[in-house]
C-alpha atoms as a PDB file:
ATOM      1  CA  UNK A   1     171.945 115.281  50.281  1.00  0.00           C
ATOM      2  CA  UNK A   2     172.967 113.588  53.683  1.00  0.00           C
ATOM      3  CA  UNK A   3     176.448 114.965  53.027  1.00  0.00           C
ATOM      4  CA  UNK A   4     177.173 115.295  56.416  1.00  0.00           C
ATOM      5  CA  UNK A   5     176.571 111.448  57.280  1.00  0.00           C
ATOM      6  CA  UNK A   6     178.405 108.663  56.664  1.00  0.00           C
ATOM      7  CA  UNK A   7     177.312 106.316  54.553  1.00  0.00           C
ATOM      8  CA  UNK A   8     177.414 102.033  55.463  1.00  0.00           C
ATOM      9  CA  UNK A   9     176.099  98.723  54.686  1.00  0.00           C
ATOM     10  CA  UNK A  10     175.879  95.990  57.496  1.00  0.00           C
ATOM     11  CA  UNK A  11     174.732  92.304  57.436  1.00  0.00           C
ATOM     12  CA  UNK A  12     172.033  92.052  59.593  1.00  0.00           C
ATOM     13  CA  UNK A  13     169.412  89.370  59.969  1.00  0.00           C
ATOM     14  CA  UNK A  14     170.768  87.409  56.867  1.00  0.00           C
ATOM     15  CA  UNK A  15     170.641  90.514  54.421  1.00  0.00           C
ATOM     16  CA  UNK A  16     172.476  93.517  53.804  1.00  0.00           C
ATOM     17  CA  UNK A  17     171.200  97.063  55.559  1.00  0.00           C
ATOM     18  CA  UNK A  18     171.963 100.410  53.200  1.00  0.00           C
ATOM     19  CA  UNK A  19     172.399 103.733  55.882  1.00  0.00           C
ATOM     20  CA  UNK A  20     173.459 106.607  56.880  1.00  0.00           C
ATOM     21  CA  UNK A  21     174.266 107.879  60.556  1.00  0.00           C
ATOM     22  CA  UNK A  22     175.971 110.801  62.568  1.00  0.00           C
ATOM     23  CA  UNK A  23     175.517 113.369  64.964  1.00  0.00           C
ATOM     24  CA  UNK A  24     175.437 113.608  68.729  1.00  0.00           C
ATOM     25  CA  UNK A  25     173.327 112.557  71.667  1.00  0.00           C
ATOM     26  CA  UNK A  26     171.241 109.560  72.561  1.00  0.00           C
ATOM     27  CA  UNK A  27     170.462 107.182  69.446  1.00  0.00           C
ATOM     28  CA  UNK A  28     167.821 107.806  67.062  1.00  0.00           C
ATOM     29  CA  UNK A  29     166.553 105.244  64.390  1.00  0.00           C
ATOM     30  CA  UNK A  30     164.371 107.054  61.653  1.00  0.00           C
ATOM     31  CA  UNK A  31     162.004 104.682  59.229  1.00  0.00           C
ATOM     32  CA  UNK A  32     160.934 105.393  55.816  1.00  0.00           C
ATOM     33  CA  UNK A  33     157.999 104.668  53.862  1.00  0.00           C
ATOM     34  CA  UNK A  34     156.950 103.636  50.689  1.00  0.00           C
ATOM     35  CA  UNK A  35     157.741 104.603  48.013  1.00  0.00           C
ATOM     36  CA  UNK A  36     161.223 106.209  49.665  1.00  0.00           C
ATOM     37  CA  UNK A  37     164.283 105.816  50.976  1.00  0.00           C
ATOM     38  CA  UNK A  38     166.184 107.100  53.916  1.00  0.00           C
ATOM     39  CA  UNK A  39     166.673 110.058  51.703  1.00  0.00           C
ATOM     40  CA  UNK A  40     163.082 111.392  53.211  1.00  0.00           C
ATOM     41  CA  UNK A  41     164.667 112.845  56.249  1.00  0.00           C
ATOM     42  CA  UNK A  42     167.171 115.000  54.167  1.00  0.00           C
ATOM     43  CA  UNK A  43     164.937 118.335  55.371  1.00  0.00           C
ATOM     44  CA  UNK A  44     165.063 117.545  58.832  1.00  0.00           C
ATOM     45  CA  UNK A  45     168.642 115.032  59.734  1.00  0.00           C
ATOM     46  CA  UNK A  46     171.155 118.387  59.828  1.00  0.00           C
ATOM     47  CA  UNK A  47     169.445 119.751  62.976  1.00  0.00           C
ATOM     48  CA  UNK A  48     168.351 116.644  64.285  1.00  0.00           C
ATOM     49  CA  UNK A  49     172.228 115.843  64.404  1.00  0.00           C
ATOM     50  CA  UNK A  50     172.881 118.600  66.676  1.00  0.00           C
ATOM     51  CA  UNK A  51     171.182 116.784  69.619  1.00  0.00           C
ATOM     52  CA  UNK A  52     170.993 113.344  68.264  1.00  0.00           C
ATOM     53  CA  UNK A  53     173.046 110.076  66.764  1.00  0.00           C
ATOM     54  CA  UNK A  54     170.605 109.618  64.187  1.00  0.00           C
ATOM     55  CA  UNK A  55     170.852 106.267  62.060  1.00  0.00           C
ATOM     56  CA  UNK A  56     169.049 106.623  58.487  1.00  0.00           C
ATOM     57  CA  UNK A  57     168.322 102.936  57.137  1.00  0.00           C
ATOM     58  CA  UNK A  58     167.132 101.975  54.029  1.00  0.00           C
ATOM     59  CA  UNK A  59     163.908  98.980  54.880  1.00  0.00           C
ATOM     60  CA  UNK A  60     165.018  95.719  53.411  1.00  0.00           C
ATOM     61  CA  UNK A  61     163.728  95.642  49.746  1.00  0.00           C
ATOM     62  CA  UNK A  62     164.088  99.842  49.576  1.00  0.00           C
ATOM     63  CA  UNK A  63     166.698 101.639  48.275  1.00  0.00           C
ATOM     64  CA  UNK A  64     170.376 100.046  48.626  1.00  0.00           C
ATOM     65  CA  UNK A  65     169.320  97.303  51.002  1.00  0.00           C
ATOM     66  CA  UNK A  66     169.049  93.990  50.122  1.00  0.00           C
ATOM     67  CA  UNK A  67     165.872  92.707  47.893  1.00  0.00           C
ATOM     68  CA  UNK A  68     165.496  89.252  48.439  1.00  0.00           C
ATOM     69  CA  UNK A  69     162.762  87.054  46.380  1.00  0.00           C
ATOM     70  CA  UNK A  70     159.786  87.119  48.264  1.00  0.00           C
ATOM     71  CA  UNK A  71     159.052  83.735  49.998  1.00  0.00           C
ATOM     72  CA  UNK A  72     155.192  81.567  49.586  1.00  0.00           C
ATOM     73  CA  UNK A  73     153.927  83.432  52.764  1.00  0.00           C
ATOM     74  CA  UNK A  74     155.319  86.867  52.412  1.00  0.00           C
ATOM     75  CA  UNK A  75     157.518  86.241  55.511  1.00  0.00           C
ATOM     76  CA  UNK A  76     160.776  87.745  54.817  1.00  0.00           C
ATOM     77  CA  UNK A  77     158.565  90.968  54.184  1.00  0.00           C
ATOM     78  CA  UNK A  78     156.602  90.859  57.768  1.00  0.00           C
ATOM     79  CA  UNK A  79     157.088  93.642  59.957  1.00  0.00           C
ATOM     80  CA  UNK A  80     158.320  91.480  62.311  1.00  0.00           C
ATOM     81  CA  UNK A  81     161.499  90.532  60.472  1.00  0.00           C
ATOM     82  CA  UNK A  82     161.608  93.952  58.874  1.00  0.00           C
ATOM     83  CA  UNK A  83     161.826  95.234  62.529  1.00  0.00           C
ATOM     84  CA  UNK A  84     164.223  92.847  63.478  1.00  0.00           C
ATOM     85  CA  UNK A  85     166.735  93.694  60.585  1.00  0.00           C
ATOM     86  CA  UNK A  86     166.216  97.203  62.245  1.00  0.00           C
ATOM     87  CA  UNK A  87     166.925  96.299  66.409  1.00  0.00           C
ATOM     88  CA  UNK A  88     170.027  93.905  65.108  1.00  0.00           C
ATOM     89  CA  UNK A  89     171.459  97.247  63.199  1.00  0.00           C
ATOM     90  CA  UNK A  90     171.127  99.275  65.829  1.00  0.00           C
ATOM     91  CA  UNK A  91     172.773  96.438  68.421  1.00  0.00           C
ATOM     92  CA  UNK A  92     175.799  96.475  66.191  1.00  0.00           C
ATOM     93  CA  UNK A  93     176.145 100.522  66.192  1.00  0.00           C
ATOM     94  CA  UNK A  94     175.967 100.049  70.077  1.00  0.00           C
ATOM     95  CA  UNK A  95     172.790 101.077  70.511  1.00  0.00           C
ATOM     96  CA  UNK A  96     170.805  98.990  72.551  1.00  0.00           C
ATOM     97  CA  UNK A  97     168.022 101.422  73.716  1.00  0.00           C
ATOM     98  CA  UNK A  98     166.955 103.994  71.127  1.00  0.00           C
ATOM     99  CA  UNK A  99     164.577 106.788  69.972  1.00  0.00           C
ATOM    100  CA  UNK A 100     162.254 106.219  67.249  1.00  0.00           C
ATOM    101  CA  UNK A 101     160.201 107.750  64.262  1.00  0.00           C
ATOM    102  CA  UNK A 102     158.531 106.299  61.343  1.00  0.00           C
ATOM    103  CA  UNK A 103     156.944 107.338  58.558  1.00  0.00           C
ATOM    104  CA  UNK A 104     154.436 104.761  56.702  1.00  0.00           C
ATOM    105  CA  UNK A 105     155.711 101.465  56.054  1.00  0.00           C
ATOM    106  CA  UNK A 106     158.388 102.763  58.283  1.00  0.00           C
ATOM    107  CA  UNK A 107     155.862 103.502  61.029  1.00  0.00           C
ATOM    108  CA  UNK A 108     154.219 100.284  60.477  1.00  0.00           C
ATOM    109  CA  UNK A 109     157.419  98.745  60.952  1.00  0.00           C
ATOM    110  CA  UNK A 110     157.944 100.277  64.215  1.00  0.00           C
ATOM    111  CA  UNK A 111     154.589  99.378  65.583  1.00  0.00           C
ATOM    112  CA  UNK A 112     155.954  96.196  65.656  1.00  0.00           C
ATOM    113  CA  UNK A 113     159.323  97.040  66.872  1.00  0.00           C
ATOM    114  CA  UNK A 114     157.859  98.372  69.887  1.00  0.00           C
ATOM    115  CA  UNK A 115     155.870  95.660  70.554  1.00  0.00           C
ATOM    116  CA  UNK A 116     158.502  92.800  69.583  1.00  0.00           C
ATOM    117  CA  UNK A 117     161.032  95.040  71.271  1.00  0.00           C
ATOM    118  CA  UNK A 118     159.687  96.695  74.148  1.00  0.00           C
ATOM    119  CA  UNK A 119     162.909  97.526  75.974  1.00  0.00           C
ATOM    120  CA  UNK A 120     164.809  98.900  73.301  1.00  0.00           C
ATOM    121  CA  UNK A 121     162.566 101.590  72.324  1.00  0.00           C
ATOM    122  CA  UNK A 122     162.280 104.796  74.607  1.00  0.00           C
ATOM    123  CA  UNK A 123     159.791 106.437  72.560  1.00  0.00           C
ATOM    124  CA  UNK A 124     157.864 106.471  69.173  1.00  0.00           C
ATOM    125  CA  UNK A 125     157.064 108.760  67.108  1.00  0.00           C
ATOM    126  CA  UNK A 126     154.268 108.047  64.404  1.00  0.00           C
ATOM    127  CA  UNK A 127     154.033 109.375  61.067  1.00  0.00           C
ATOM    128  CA  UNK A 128     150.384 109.740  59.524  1.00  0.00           C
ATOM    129  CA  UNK A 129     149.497 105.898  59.617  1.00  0.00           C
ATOM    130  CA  UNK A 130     146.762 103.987  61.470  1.00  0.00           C
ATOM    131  CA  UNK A 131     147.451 100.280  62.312  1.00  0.00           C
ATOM    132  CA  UNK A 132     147.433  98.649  60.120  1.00  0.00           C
ATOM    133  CA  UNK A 133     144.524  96.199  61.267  1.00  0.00           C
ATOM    134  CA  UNK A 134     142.298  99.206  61.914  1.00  0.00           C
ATOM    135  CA  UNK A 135     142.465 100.211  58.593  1.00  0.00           C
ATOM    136  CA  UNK A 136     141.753  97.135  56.649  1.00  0.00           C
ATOM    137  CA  UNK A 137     139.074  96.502  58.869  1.00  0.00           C
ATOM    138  CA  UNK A 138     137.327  99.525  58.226  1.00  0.00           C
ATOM    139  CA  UNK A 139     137.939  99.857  54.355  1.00  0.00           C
ATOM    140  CA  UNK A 140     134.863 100.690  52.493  1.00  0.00           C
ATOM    141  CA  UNK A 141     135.141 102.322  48.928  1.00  0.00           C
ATOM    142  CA  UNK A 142     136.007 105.963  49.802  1.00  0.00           C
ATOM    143  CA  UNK A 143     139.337 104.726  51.290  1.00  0.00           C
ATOM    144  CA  UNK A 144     139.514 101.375  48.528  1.00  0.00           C
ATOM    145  CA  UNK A 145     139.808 104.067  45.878  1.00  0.00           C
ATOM    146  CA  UNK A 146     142.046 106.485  47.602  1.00  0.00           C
ATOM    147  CA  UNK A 147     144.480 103.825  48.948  1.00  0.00           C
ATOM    148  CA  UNK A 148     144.246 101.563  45.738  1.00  0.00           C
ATOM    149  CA  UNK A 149     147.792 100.255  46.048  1.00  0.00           C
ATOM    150  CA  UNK A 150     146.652  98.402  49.084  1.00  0.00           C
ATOM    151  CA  UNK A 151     144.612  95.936  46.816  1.00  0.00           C
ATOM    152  CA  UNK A 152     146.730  96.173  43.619  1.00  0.00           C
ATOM    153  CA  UNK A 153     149.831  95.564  44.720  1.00  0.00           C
ATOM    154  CA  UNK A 154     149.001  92.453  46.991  1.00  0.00           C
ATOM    155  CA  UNK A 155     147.915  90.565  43.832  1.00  0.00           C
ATOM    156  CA  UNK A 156     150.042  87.765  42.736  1.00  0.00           C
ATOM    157  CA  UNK A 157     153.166  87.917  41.302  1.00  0.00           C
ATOM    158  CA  UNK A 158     153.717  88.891  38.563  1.00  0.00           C
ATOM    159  CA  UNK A 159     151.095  91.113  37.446  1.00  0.00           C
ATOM    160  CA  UNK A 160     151.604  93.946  39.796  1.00  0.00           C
ATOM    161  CA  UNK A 161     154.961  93.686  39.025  1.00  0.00           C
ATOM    162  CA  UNK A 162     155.057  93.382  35.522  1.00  0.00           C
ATOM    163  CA  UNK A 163     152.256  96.425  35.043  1.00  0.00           C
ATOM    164  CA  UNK A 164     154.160  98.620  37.368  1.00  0.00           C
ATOM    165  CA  UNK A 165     157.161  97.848  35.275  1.00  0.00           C
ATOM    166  CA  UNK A 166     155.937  99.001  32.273  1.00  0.00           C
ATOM    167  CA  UNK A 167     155.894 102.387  33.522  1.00  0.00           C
ATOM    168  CA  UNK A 168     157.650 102.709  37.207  1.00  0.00           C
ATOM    169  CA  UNK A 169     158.241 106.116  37.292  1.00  0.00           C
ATOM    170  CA  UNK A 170     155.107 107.266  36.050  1.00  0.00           C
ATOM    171  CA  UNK A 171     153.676 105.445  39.368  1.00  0.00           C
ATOM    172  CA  UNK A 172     156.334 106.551  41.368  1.00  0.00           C
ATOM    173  CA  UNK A 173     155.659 110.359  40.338  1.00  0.00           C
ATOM    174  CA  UNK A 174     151.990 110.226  40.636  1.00  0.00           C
ATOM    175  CA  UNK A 175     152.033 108.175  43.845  1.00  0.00           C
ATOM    176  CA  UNK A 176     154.315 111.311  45.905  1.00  0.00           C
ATOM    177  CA  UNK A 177     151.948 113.830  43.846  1.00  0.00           C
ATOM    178  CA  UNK A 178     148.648 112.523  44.889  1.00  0.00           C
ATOM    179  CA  UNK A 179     149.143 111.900  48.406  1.00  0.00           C
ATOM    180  CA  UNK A 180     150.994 115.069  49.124  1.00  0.00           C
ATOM    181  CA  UNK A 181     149.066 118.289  48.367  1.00  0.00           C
ATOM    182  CA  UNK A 182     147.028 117.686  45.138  1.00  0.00           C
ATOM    183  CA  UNK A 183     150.065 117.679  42.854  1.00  0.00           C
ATOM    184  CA  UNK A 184     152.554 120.540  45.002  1.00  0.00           C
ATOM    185  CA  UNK A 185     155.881 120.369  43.887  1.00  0.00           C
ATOM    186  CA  UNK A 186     157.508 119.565  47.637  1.00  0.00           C
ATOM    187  CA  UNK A 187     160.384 116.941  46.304  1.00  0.00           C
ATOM    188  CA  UNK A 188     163.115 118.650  44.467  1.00  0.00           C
ATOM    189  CA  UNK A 189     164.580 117.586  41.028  1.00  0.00           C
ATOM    190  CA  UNK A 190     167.939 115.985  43.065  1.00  0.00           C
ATOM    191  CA  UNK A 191     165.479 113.916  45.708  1.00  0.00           C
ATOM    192  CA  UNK A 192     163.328 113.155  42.797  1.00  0.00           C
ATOM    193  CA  UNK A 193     166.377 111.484  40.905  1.00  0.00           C
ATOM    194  CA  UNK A 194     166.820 109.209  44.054  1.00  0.00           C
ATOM    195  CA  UNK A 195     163.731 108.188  44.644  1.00  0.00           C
ATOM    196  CA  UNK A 196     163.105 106.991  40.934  1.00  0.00           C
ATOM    197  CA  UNK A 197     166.821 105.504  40.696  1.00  0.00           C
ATOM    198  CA  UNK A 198     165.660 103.163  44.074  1.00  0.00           C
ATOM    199  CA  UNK A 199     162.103 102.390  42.597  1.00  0.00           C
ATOM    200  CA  UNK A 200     162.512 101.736  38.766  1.00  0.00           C
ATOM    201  CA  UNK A 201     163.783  98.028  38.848  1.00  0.00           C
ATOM    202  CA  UNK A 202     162.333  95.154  39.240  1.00  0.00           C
ATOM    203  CA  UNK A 203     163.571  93.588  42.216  1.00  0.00           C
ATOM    204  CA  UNK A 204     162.820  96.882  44.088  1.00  0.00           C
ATOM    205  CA  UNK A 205     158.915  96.456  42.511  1.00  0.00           C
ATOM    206  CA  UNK A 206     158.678  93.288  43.630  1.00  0.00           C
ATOM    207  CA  UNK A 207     160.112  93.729  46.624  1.00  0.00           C
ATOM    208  CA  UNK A 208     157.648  96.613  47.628  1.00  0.00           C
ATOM    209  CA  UNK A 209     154.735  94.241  46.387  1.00  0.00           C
ATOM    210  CA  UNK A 210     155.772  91.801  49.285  1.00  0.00           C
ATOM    211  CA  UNK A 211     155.489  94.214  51.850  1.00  0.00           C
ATOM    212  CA  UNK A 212     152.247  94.936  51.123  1.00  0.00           C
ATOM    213  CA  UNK A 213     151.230  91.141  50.415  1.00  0.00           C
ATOM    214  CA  UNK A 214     152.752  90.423  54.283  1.00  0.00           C
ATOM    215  CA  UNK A 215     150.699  93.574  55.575  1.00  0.00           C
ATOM    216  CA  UNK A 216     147.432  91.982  54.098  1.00  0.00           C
ATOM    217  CA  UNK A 217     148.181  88.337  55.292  1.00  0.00           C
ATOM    218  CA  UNK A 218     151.118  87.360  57.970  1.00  0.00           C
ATOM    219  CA  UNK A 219     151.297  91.016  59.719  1.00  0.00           C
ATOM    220  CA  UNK A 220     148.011  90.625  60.538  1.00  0.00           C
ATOM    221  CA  UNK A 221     148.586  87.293  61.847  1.00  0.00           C
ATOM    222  CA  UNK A 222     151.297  88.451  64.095  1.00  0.00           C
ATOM    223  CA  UNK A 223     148.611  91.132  65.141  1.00  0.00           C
ATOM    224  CA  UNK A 224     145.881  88.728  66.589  1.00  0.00           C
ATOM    225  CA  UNK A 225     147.039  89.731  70.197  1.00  0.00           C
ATOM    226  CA  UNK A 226     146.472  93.554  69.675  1.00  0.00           C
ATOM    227  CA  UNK A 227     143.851  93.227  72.145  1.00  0.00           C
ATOM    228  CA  UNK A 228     146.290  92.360  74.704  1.00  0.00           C
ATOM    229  CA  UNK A 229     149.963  93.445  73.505  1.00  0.00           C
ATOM    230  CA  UNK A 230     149.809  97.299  73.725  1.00  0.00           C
ATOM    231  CA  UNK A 231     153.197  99.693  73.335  1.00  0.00           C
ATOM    232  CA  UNK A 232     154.509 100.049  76.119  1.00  0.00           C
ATOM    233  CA  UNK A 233     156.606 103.490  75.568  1.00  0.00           C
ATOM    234  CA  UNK A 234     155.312 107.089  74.967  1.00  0.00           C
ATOM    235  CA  UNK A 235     153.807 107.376  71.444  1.00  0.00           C
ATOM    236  CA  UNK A 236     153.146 110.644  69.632  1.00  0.00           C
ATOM    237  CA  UNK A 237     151.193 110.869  66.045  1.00  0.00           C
ATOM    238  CA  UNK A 238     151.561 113.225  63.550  1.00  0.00           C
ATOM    239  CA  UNK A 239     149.198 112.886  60.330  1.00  0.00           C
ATOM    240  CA  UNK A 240     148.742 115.514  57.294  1.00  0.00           C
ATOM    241  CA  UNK A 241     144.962 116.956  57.909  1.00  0.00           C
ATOM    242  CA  UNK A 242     144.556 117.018  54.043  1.00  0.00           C
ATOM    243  CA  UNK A 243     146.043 112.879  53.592  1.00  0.00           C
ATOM    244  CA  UNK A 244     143.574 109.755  53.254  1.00  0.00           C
ATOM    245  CA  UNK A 245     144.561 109.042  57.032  1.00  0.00           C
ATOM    246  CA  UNK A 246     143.406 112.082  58.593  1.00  0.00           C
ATOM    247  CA  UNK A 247     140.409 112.202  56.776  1.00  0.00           C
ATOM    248  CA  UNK A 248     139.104 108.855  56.866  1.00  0.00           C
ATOM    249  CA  UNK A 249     140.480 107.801  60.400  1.00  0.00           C
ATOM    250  CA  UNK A 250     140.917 108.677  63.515  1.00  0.00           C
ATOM    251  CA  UNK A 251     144.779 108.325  64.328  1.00  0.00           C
ATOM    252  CA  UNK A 252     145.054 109.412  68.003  1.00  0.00           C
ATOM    253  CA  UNK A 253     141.869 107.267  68.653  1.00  0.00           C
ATOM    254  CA  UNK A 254     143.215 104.825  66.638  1.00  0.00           C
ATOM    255  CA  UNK A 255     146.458 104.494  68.795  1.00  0.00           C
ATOM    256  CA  UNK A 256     145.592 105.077  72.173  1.00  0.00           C
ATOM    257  CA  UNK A 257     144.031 101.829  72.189  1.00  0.00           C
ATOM    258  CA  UNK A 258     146.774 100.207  70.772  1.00  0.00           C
ATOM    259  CA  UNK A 259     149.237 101.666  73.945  1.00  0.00           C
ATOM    260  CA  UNK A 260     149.263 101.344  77.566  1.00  0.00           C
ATOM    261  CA  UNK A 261     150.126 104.712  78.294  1.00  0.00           C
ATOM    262  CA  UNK A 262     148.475 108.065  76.812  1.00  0.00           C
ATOM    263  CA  UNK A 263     149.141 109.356  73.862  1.00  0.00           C
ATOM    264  CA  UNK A 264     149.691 112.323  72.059  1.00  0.00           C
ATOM    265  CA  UNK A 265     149.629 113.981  68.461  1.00  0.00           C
ATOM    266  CA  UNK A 266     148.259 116.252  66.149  1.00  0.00           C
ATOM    267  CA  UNK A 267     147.354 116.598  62.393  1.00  0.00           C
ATOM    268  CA  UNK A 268     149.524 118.899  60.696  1.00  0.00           C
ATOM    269  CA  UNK A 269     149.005 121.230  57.632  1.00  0.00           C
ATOM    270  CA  UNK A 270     149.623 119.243  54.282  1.00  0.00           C
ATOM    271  CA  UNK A 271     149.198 115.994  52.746  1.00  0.00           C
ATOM    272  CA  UNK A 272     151.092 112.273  53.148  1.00  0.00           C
ATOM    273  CA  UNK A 273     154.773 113.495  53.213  1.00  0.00           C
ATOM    274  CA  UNK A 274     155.587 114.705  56.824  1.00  0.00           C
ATOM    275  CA  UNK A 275     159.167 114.990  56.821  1.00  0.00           C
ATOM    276  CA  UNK A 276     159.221 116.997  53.211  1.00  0.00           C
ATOM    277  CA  UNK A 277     156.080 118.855  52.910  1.00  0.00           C
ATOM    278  CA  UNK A 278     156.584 120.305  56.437  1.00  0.00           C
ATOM    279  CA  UNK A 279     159.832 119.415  57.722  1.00  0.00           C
ATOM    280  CA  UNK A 280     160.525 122.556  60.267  1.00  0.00           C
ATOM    281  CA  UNK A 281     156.932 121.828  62.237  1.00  0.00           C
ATOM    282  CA  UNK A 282     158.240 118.243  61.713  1.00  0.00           C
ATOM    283  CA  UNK A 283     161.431 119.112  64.211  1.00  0.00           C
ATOM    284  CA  UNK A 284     159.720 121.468  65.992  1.00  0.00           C
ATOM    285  CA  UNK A 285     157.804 118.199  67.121  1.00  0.00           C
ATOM    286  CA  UNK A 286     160.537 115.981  67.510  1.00  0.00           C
ATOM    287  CA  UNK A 287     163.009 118.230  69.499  1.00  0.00           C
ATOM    288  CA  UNK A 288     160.001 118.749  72.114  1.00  0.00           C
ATOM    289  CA  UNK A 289     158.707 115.134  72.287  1.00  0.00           C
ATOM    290  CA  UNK A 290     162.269 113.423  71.958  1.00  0.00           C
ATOM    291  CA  UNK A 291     163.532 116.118  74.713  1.00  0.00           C
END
């Protein structure tokens, strides 16, 4: 997988940044979600890197990046710092303006990014999230129950951790079924190994527990101006028309008032997983909007 990129760690904001990058053309970062790695864009990164430099990170506390212990307030995990590991990595690949795309915690990441960040990003792309504000403030028990993690994982340490420990890739597995398309096999056995290699151990657990704690508490500190601090580049959403976002929310809605200029987007056939369930309507979406 990713055979054709080369593979580096940096130290960046005081930990240590796992990626892959290559190709051509202007600069584009590209954010995973939970519960991935940068391996997600393995169906799309070969053609991308025909017209593209694309850099493949791994978030801090995902994959080969650093884990660090989370701190009281869940800061090291805010999106804020997350996103700042992410514009210091690209700054020291020479890349001080830059395309970007991210998929869940990825895409939450790079909401703030783009607002933290306004001249370094050219344009976002959005992968089937809502903010994250909008989505906590409308929780009722339809999405409670879809989107349990939300509320299990932001419980103190250490009983998410220690229950999701006791059987990691059982979670792991049912997490990538269940928000796909009702159980579709769309994650081969090699991309499968990956994933569960990255997840299964406990600072990687934890670590995932404290992004969600900072999502529930300090990112939505840092988000009491959304009223008034609005993206300032062109945003496009894509979300899955048979995921929890597209049918509980309203994602272009949900964004336009989050950006100063109009935006565009589309749901797309299939569930959660964008960039594997549908990866050539993926690019076919990127190569137009990116253009």
């Amino acid at each position: 997988m990713l055979e054709n990129f080369k593979q580096q760690q940096l130290q960046v904001n005081g930990v240590t940044i796992n990626f892959r990058h290559g190709g051509d053309g202007p600069p584009m970062l590209l954010l995973h979600g939970f519960p991935q790695t940068h391996v997600i864009w393995h169906k799309v990164a070969d053609a991308l890197a025909r017209k593209y430099t694309l850099v493949m990170p791994d978030l801090r506390g995902y994959g080969d990046s650093s884990r660090p212990p989370g701190l009281p307030d869940h800061s090291n995990y805010s999106k804020r710092v997350m996103a700042q590991d992410m514009v210091e990595l690209m700054r020291a690949l020479g890349h001080a303006t830059f395309y970007l795309c991210g998929h869940d915690r990825g895409a939450r990441v790079s909401h703030r990014l783009a607002l933290d960040h306004k001249p370094a990003v050219r344009k976002l792309m959005i992968l089937d999230i809502s903010p994250t504000r909008t989505m906590y403030e409308a929780t009722d028990k339809t999405f409670a129950t879809l989107y349990y993690h939300w509320f299990f994982m932001i419980q103190p340490a250490p009983v998410p951790e220690t229950l999701i420990g006791n059987s990691a890739a059982f979670l792991l597995e049912a997490s990538l079924a269940n928000w796909g398309s009702n159980g579709v096999k769309f994650i081969d056995d090699e991309t499968m190994a990956e994933y569960r290699r990255c997840f299964c151990r406990p600072d990687a657990i934890h670590a995932a527990c404290e992004d969600y704690r900072a999502a529930a508490s300090i990112d939505l500190e840092h988000d009491k101006d959304h009223e008034t601090n609005r993206i300032a580049c062109p945003v496009h959403v894509l979300w899955g028309e048979h995921g929890v976002v597209g049918r509980l929310f309203k994602p272009l809605e949900d964004w336009q008032v989050k950006c100063a200029l109009p935006v565009t987007g589309k749901s797309v056939p299939g569930g959660h997983f964008i960039p594997e369930q549908v990866p050539d309507l993926l690019l076919e979406e990127m190569l137009s909007f990116f253009a």
